[in-house]
PDB file of N, CA and C in Angstrom:
ATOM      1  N   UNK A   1      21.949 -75.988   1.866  1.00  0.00           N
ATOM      2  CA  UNK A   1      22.175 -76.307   0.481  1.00  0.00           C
ATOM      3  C   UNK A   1      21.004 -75.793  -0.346  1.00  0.00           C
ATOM      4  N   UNK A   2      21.271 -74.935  -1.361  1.00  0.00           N
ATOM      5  CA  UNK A   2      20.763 -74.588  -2.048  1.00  0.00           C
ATOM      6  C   UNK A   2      20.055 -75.289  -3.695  1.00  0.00           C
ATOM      7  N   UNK A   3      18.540 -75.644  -3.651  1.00  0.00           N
ATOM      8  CA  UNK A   3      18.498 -76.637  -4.902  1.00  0.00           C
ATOM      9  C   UNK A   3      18.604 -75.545  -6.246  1.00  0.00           C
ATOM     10  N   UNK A   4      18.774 -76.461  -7.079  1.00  0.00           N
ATOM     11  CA  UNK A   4      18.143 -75.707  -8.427  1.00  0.00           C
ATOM     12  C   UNK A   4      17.346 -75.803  -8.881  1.00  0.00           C
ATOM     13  N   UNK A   5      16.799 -74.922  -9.985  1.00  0.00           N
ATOM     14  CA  UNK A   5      14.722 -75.028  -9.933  1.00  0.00           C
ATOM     15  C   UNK A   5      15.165 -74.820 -11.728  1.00  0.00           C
ATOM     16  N   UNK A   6      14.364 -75.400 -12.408  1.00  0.00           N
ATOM     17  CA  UNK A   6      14.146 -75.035 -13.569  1.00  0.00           C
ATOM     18  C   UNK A   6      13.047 -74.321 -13.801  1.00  0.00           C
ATOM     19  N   UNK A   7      13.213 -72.830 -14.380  1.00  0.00           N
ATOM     20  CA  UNK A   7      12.152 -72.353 -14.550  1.00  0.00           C
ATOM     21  C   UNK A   7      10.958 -72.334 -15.633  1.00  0.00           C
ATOM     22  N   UNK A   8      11.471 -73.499 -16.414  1.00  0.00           N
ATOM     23  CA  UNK A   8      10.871 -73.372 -17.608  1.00  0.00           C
ATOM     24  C   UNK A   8       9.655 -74.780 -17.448  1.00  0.00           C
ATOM     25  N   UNK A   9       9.754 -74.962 -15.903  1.00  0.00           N
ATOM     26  CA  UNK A   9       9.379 -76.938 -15.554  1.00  0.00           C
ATOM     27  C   UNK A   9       7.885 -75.863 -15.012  1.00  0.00           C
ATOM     28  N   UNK A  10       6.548 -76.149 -15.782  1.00  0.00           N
ATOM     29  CA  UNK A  10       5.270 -75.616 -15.347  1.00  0.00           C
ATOM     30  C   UNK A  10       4.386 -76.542 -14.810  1.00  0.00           C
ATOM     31  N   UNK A  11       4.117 -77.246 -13.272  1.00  0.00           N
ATOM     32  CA  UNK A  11       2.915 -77.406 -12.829  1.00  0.00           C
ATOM     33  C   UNK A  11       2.053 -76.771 -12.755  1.00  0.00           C
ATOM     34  N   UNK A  12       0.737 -77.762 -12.643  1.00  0.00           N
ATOM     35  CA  UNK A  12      -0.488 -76.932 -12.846  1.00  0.00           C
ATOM     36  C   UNK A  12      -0.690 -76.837 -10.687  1.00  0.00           C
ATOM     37  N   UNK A  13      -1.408 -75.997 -10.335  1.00  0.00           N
ATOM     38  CA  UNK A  13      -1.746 -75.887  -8.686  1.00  0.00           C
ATOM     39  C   UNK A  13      -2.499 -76.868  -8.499  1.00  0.00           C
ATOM     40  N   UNK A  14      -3.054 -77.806  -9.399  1.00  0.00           N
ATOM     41  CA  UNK A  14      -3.538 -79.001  -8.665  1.00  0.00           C
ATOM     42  C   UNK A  14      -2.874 -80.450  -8.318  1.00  0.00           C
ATOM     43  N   UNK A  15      -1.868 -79.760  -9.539  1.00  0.00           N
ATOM     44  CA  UNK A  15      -0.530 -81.084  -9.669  1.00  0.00           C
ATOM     45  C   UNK A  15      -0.116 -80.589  -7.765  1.00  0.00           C
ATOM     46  N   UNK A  16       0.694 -79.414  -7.451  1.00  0.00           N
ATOM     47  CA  UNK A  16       1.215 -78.853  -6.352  1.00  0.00           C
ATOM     48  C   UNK A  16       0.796 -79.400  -5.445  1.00  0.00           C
ATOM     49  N   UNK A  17      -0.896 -79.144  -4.943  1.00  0.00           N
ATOM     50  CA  UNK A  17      -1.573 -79.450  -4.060  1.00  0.00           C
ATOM     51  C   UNK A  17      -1.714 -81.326  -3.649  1.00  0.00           C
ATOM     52  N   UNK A  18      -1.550 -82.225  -5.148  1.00  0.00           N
ATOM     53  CA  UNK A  18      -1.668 -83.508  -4.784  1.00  0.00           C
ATOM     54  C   UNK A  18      -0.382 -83.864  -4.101  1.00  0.00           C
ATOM     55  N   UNK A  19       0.871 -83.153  -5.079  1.00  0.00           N
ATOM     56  CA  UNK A  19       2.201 -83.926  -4.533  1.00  0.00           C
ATOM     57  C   UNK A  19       2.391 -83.424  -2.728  1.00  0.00           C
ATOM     58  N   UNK A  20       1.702 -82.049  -2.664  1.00  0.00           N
ATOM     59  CA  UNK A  20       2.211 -82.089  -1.535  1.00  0.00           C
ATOM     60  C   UNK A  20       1.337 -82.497  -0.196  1.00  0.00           C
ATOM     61  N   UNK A  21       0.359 -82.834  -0.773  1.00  0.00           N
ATOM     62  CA  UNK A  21      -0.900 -83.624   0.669  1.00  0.00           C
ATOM     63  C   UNK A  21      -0.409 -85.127   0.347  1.00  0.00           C
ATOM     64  N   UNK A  22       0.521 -85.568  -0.840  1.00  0.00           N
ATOM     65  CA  UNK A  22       0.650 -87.048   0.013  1.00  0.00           C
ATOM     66  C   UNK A  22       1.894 -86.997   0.425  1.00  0.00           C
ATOM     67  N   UNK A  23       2.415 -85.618   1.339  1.00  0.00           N
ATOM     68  CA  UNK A  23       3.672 -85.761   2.269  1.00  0.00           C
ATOM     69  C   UNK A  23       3.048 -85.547   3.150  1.00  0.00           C
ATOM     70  N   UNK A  24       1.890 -84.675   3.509  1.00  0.00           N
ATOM     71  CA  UNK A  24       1.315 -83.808   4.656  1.00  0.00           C
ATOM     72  C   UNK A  24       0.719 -85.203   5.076  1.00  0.00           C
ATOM     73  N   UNK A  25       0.615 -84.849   6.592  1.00  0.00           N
ATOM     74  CA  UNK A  25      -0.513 -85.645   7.600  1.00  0.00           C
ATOM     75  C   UNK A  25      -1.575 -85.326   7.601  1.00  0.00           C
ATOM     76  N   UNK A  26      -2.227 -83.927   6.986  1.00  0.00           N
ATOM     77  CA  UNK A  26      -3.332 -83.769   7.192  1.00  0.00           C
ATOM     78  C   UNK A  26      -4.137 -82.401   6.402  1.00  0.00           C
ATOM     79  N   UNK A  27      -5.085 -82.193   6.338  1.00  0.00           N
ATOM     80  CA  UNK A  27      -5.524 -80.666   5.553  1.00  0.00           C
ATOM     81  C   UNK A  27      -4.589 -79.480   5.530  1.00  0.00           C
ATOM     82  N   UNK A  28      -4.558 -79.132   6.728  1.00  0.00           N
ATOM     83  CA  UNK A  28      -4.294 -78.127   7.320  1.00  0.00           C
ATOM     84  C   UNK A  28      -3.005 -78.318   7.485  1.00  0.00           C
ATOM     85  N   UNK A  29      -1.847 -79.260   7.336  1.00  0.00           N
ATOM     86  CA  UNK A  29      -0.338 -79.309   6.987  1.00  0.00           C
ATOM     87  C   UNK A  29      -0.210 -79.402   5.640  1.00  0.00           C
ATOM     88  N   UNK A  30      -1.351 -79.670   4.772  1.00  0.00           N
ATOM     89  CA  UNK A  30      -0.846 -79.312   3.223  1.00  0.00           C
ATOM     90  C   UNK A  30      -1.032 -77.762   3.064  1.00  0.00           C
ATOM     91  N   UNK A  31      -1.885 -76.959   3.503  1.00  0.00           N
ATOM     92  CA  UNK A  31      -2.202 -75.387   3.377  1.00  0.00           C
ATOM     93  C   UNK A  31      -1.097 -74.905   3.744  1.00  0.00           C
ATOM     94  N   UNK A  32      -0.676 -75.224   4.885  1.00  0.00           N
ATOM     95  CA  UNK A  32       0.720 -74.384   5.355  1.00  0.00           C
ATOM     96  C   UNK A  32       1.618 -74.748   4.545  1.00  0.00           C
ATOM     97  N   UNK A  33       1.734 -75.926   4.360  1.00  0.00           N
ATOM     98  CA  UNK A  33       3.356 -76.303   3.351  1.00  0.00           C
ATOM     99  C   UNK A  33       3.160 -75.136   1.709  1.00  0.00           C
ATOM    100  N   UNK A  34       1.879 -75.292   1.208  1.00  0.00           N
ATOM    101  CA  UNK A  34       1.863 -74.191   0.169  1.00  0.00           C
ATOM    102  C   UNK A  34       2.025 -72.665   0.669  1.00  0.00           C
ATOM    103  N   UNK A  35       1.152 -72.464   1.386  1.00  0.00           N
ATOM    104  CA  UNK A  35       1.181 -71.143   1.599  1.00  0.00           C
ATOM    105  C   UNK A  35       2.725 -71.185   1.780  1.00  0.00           C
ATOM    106  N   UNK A  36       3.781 -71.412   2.506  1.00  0.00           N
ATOM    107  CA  UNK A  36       4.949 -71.490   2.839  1.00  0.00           C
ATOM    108  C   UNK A  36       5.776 -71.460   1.968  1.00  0.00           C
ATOM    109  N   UNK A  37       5.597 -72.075   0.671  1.00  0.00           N
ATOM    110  CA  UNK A  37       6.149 -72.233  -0.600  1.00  0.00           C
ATOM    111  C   UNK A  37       5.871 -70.954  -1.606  1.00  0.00           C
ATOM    112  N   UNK A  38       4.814 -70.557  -1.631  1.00  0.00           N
ATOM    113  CA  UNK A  38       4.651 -69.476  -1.968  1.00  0.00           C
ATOM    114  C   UNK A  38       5.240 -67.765  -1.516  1.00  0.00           C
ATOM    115  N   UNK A  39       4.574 -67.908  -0.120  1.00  0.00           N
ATOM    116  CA  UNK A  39       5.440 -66.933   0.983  1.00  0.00           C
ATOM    117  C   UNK A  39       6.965 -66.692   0.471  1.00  0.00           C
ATOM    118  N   UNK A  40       7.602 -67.863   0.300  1.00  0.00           N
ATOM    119  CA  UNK A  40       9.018 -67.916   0.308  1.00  0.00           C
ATOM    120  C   UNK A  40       9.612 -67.613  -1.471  1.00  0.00           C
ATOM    121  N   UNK A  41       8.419 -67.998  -2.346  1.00  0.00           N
ATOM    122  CA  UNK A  41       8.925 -67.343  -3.608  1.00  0.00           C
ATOM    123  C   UNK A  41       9.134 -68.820  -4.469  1.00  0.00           C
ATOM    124  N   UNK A  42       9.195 -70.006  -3.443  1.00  0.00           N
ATOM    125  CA  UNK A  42       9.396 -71.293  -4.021  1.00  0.00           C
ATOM    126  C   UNK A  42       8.654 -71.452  -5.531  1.00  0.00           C
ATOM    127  N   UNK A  43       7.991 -70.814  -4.862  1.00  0.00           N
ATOM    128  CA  UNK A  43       6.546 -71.529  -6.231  1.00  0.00           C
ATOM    129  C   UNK A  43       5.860 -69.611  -6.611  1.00  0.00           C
ATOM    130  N   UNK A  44       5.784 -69.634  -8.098  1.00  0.00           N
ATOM    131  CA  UNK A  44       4.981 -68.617  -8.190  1.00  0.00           C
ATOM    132  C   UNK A  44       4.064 -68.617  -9.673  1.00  0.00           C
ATOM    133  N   UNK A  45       2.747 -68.193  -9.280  1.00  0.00           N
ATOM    134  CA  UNK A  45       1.503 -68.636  -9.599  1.00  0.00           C
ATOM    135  C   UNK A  45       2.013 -67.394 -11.413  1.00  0.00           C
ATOM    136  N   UNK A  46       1.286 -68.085 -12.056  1.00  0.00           N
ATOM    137  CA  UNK A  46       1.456 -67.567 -13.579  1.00  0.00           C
ATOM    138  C   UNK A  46       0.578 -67.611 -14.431  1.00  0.00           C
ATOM    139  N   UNK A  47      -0.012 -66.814 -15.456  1.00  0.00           N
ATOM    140  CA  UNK A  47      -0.963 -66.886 -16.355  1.00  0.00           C
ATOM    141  C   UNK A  47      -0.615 -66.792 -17.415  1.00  0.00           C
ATOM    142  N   UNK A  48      -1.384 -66.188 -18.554  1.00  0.00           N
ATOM    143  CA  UNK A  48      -0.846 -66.487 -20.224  1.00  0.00           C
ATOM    144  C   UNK A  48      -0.782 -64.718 -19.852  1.00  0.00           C
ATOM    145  N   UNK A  49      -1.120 -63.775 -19.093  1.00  0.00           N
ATOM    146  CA  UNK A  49      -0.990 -62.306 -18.706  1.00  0.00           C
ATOM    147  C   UNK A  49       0.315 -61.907 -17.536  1.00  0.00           C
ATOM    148  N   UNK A  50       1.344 -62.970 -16.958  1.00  0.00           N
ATOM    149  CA  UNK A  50       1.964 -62.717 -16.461  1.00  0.00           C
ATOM    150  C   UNK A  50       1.938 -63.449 -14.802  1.00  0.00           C
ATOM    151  N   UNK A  51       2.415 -62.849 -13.533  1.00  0.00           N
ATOM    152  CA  UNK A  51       2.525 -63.488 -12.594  1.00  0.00           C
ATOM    153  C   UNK A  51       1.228 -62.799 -12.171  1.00  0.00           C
ATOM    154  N   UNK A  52       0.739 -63.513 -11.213  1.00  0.00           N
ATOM    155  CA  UNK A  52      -0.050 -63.346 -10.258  1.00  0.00           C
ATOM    156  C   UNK A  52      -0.267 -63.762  -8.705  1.00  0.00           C
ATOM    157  N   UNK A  53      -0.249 -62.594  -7.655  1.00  0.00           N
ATOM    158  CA  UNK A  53      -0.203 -62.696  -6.470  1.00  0.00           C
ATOM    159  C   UNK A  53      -1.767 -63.320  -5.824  1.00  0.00           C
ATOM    160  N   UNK A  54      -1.156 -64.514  -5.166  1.00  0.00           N
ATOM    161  CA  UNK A  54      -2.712 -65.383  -4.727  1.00  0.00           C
ATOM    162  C   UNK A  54      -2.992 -65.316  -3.350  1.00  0.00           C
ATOM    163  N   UNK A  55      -4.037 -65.197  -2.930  1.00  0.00           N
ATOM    164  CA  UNK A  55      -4.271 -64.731  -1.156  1.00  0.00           C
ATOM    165  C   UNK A  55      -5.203 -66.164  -1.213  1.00  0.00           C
ATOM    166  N   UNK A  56      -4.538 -67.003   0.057  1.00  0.00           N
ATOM    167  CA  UNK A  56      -4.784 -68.119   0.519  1.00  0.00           C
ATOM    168  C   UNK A  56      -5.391 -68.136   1.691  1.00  0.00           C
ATOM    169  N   UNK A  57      -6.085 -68.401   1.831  1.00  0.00           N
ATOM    170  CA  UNK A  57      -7.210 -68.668   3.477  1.00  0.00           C
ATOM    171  C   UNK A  57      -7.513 -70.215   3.968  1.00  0.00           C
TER     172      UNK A  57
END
């Protein structure tokens, strides 16, 4: 099943990072769940200059 996303709905990456470490068990299962979200196109990073591609470590 496919959700629907509103594209006009803007979190900030720190909003991202809280909602999704209080699903994760741990550091390193919140990194993957973003990176994963990203990877996949879920989520994509934006400025007042357009999109921008983010390299995660």
């Amino acid at each position: 099943m496919k959700t629907q996303t509103n594209p006009k709905h803007i979190t900030s990456l720190g909003d991202l990072v809280a909602t999704v470490s209080s699903y994760a068990r741990n550091d390193r299962e919140t990194l993957a769940a973003i990176q994963d979200l990203f990877r996949r196109g879920s989520v994509v990073a934006k400025t007042r200059h357009g999109s921008k591609r983010l390299k995660i470590a």
